[in-house]
N, C-alpha and C. Protein backbone atom coordinates (compact mmCIF):
# COMPACT_ATOMS: atom_id res chain seq x y z
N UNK A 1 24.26 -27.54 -0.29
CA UNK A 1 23.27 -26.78 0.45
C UNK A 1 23.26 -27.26 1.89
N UNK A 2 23.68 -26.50 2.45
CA UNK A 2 23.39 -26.77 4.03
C UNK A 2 21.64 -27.13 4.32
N UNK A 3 21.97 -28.38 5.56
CA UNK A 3 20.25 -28.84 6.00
C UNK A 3 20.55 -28.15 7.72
N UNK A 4 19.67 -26.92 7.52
CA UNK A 4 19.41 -26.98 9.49
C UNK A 4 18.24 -27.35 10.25
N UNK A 5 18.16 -28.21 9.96
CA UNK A 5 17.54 -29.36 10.57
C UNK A 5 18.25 -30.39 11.62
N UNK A 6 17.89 -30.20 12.69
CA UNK A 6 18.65 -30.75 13.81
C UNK A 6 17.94 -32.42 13.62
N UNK A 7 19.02 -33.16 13.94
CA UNK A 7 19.08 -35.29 13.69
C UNK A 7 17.80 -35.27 14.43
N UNK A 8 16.29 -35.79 13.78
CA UNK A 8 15.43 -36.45 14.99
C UNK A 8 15.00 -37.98 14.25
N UNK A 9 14.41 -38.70 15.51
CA UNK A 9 14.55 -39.89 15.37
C UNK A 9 13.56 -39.83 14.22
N UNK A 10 14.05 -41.35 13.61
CA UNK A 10 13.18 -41.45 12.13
C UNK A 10 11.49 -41.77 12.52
N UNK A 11 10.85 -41.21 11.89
CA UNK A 11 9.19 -41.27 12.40
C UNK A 11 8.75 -41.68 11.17
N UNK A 12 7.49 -42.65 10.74
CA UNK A 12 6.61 -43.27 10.09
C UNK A 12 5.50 -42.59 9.86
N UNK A 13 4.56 -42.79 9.15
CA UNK A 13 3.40 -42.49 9.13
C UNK A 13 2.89 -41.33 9.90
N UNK A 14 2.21 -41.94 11.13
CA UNK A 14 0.51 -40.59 11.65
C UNK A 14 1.96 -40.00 12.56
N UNK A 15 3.10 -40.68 13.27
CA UNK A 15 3.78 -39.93 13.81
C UNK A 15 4.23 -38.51 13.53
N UNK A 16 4.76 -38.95 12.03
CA UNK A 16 5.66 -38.29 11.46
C UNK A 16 4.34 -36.91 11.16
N UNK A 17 3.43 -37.21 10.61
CA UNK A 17 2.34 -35.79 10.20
C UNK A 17 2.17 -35.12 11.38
N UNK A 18 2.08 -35.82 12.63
CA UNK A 18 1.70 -35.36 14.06
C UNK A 18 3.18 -34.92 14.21
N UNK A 19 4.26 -34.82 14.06
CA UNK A 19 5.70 -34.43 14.90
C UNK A 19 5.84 -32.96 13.62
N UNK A 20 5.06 -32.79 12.53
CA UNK A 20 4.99 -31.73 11.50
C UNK A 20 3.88 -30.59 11.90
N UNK A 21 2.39 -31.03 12.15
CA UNK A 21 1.67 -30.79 12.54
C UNK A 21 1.83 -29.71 14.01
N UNK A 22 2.56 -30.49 14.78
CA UNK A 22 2.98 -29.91 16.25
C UNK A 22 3.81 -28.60 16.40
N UNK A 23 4.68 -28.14 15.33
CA UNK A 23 5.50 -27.49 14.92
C UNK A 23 5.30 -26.27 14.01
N UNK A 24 3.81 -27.04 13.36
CA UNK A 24 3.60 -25.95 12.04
C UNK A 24 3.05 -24.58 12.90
N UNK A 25 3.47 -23.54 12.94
CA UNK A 25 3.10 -22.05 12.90
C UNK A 25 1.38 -22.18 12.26
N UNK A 26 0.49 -21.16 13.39
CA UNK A 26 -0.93 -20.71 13.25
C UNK A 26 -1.15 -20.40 11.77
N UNK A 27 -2.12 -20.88 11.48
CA UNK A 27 -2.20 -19.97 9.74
C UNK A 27 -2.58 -18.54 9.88
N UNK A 28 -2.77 -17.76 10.98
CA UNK A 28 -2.63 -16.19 10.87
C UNK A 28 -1.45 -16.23 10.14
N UNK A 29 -0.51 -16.95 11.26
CA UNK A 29 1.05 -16.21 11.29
C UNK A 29 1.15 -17.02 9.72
N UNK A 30 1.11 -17.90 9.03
CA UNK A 30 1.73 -17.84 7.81
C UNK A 30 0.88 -17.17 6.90
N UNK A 31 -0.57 -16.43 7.10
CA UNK A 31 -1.00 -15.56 5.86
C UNK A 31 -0.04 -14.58 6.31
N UNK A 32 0.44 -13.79 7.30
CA UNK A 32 1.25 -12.78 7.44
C UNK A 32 2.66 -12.60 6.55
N UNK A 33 3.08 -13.78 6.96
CA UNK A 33 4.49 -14.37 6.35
C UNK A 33 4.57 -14.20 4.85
N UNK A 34 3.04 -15.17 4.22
CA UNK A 34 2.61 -14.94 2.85
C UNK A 34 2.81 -13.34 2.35
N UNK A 35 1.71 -12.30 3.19
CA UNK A 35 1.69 -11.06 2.76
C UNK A 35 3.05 -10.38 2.56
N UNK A 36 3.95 -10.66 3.85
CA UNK A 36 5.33 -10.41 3.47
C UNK A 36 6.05 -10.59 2.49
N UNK A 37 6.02 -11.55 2.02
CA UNK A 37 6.35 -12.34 0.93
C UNK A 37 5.73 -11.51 -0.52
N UNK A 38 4.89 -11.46 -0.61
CA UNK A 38 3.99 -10.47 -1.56
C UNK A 38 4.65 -9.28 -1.97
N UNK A 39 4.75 -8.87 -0.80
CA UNK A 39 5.63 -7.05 -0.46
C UNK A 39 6.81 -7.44 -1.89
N UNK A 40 7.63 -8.67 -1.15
CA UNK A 40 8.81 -8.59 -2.09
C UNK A 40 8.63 -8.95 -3.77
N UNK A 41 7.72 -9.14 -4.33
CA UNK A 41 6.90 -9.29 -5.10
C UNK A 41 7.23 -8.70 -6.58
N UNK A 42 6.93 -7.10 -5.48
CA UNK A 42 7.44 -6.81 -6.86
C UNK A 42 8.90 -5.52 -6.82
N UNK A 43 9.50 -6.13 -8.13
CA UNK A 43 10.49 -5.40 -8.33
C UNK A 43 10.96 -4.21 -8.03
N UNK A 44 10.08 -3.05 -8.35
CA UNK A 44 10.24 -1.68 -8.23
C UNK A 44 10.46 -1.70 -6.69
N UNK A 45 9.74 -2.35 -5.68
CA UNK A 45 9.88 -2.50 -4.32
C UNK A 45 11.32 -2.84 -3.68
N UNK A 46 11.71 -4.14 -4.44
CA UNK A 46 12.99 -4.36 -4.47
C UNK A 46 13.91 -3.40 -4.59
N UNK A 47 13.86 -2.50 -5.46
CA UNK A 47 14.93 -1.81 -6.11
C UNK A 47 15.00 -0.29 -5.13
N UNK A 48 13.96 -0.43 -4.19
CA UNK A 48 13.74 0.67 -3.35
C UNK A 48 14.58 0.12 -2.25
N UNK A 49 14.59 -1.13 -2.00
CA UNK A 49 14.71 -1.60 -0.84
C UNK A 49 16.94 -2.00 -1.07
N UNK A 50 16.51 -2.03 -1.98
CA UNK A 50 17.90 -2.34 -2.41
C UNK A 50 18.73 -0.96 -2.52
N UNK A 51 18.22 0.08 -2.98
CA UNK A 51 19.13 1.77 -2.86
C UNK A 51 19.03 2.08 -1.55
N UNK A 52 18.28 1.67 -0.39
CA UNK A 52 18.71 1.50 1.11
C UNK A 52 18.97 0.85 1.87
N UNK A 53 20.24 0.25 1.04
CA UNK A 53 20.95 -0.58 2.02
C UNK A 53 21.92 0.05 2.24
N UNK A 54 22.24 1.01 2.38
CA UNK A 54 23.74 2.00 3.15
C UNK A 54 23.54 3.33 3.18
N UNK A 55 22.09 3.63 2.53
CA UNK A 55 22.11 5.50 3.15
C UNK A 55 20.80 5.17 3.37
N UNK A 56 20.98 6.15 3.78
CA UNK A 56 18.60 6.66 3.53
C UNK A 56 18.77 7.83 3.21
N UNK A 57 17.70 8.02 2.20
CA UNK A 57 17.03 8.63 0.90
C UNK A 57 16.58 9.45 1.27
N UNK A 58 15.94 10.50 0.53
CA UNK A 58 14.94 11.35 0.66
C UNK A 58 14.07 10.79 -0.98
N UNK A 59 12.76 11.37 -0.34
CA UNK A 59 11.89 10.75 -1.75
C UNK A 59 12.29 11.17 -3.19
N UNK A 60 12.82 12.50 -3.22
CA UNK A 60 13.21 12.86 -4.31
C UNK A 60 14.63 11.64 -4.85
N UNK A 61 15.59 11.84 -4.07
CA UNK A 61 16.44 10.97 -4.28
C UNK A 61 16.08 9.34 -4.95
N UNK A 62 15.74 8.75 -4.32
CA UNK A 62 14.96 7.31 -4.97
C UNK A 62 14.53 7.76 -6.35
N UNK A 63 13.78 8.08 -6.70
CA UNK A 63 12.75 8.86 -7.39
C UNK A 63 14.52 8.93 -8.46
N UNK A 64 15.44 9.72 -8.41
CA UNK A 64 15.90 9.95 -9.20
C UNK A 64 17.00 8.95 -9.55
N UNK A 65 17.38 8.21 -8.58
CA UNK A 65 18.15 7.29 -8.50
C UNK A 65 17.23 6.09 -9.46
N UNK A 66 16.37 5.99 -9.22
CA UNK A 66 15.26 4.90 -10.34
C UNK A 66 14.56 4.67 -11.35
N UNK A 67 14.87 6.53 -11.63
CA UNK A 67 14.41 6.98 -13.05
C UNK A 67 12.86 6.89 -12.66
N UNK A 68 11.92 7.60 -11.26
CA UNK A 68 10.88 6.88 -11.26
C UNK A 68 9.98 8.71 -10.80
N UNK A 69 8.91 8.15 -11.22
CA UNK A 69 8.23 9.88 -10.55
C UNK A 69 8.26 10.14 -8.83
N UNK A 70 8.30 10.98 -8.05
CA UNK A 70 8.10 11.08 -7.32
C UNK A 70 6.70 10.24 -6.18
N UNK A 71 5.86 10.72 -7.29
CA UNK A 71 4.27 9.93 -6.79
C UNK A 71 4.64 8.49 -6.82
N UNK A 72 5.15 7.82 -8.02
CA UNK A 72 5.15 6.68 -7.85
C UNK A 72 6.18 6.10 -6.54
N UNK A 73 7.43 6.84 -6.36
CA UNK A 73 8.31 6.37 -5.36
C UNK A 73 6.94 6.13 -3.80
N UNK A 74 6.71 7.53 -3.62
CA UNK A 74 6.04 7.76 -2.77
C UNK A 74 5.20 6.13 -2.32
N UNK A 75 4.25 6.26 -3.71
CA UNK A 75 3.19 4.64 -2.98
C UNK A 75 3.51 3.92 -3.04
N UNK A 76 5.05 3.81 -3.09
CA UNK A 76 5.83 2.19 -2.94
C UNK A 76 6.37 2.48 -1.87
N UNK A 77 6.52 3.32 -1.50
CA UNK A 77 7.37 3.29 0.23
C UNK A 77 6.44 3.43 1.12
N UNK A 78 5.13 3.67 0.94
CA UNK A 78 3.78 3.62 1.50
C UNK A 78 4.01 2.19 1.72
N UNK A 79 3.59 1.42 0.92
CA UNK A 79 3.32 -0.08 0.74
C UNK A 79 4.19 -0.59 1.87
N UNK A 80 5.70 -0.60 1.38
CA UNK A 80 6.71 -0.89 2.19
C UNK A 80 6.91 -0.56 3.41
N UNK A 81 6.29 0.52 3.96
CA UNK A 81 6.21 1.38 5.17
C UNK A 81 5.01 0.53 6.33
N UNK A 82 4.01 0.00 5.30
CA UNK A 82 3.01 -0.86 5.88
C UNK A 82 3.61 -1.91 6.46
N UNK A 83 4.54 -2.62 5.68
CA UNK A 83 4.79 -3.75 5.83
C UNK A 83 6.24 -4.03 6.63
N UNK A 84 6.45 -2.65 7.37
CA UNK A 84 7.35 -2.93 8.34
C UNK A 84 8.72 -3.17 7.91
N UNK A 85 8.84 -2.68 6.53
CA UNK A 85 10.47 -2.86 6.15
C UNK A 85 11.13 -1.52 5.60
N UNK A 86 10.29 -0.50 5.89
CA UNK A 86 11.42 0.58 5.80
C UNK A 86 10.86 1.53 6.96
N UNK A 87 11.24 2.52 7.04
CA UNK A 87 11.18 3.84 8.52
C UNK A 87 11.67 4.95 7.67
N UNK A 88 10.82 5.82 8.37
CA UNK A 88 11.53 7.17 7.82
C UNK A 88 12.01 8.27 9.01
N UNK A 89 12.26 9.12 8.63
CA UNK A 89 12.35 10.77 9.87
C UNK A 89 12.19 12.03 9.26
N UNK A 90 11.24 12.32 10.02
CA UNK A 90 11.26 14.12 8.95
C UNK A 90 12.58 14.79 9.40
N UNK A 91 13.09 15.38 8.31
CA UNK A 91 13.85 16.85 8.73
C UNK A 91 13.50 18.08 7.56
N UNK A 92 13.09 18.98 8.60
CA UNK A 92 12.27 19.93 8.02
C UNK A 92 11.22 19.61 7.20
N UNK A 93 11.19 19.91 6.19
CA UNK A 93 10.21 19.25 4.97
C UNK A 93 9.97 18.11 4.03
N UNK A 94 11.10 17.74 4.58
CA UNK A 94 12.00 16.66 4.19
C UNK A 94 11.85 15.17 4.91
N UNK A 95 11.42 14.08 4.01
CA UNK A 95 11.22 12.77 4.82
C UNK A 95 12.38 11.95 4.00
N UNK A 96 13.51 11.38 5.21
CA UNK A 96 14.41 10.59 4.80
C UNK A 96 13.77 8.86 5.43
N UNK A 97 13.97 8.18 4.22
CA UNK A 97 13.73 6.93 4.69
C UNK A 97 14.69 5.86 4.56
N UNK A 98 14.84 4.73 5.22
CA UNK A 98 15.96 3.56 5.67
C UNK A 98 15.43 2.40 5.89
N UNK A 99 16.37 0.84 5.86
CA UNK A 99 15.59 -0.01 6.09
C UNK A 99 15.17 0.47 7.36
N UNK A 100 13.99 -0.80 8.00
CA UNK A 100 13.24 -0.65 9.10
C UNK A 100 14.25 -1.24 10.29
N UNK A 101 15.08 -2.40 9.86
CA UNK A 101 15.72 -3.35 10.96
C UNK A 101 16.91 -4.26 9.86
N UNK A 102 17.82 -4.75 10.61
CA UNK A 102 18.49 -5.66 10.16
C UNK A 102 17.91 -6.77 9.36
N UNK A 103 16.39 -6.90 10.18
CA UNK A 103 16.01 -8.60 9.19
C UNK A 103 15.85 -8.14 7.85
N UNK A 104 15.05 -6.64 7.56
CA UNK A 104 14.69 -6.46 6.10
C UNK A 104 16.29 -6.29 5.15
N UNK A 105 17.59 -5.92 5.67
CA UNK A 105 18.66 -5.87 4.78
C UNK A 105 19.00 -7.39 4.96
N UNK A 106 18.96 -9.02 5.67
CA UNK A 106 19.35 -10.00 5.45
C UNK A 106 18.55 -10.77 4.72
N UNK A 107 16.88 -10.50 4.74
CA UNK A 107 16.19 -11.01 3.76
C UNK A 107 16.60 -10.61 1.94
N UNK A 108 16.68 -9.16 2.12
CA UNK A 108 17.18 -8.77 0.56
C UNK A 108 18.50 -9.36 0.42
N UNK A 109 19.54 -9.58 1.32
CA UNK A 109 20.84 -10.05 0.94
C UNK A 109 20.99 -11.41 0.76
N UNK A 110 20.04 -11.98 1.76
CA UNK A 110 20.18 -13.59 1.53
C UNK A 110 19.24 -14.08 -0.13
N UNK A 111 18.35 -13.06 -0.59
CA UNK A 111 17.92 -13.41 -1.54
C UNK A 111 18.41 -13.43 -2.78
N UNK A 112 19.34 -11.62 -2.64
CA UNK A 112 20.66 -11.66 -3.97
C UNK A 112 21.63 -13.27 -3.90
N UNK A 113 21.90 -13.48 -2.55
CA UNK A 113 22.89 -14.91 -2.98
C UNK A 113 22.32 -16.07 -3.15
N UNK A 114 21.02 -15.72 -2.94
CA UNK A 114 20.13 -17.52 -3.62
C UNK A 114 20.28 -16.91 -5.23
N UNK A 115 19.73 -16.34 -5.37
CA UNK A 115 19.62 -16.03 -7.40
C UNK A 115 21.21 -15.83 -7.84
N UNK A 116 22.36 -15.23 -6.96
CA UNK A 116 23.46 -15.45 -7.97
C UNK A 116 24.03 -16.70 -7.63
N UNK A 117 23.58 -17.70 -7.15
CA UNK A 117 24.13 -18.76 -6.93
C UNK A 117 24.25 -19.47 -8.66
């Protein structure tokens, strides 16, 4: 397992909590992080997020690709839509949706190669 953690000098005690402390991210930003984290949570989300990694969908599509109802696709890409990891575009009547950005396809990819490790 790779450490990226850059060499710092060895610290003791109140240093060492204070050189952790100094560094640690606001607890907004890690309930955010947390909620993110949540998103991926659950499966069915996954498996949405995972059939757009090389096209984008239309709702029906997912939906049939997942063996899942329409309604249900729908309030999972709601969810996901909240949380900043997918985008959509109307055409005509029609809403096609995709990841949101590169980070949401390296988070799902870096996570398939932690579990098939």
């Amino acid at each position: 397992m790779e450490n990226h953690k850059e060499e710092s000098p060895v610290l003791t005690g109140r240093e060492k909590l204070q050189s952790i402390a100094s560094v640690q991210p606001p607890d907004e930003v890690l309930y955010e992080l947390a909620e993110l984290f949540k998103v991926f949570g659950d499966s069915t989300r996954v498996r949405i997020l995972y059939s757009l990694f090389e096209n984008e969908l239309c709702v029906g599509d997912i939906a049939e690709l997942l063996n899942m109802s329409q309604s249900s696709v729908s309030h999972q890409l709601r969810i996901l839509k909240d949380a900043k990891l997918v985008k959509f575009r109307r055409d005509g009547k029609s809403f096609f949706y995709s990841l949101d950005d590169d980070h949401v396809y390296h988070i799902i990819k870096m996570g398939m190669e932690h579990v098939e490790e």
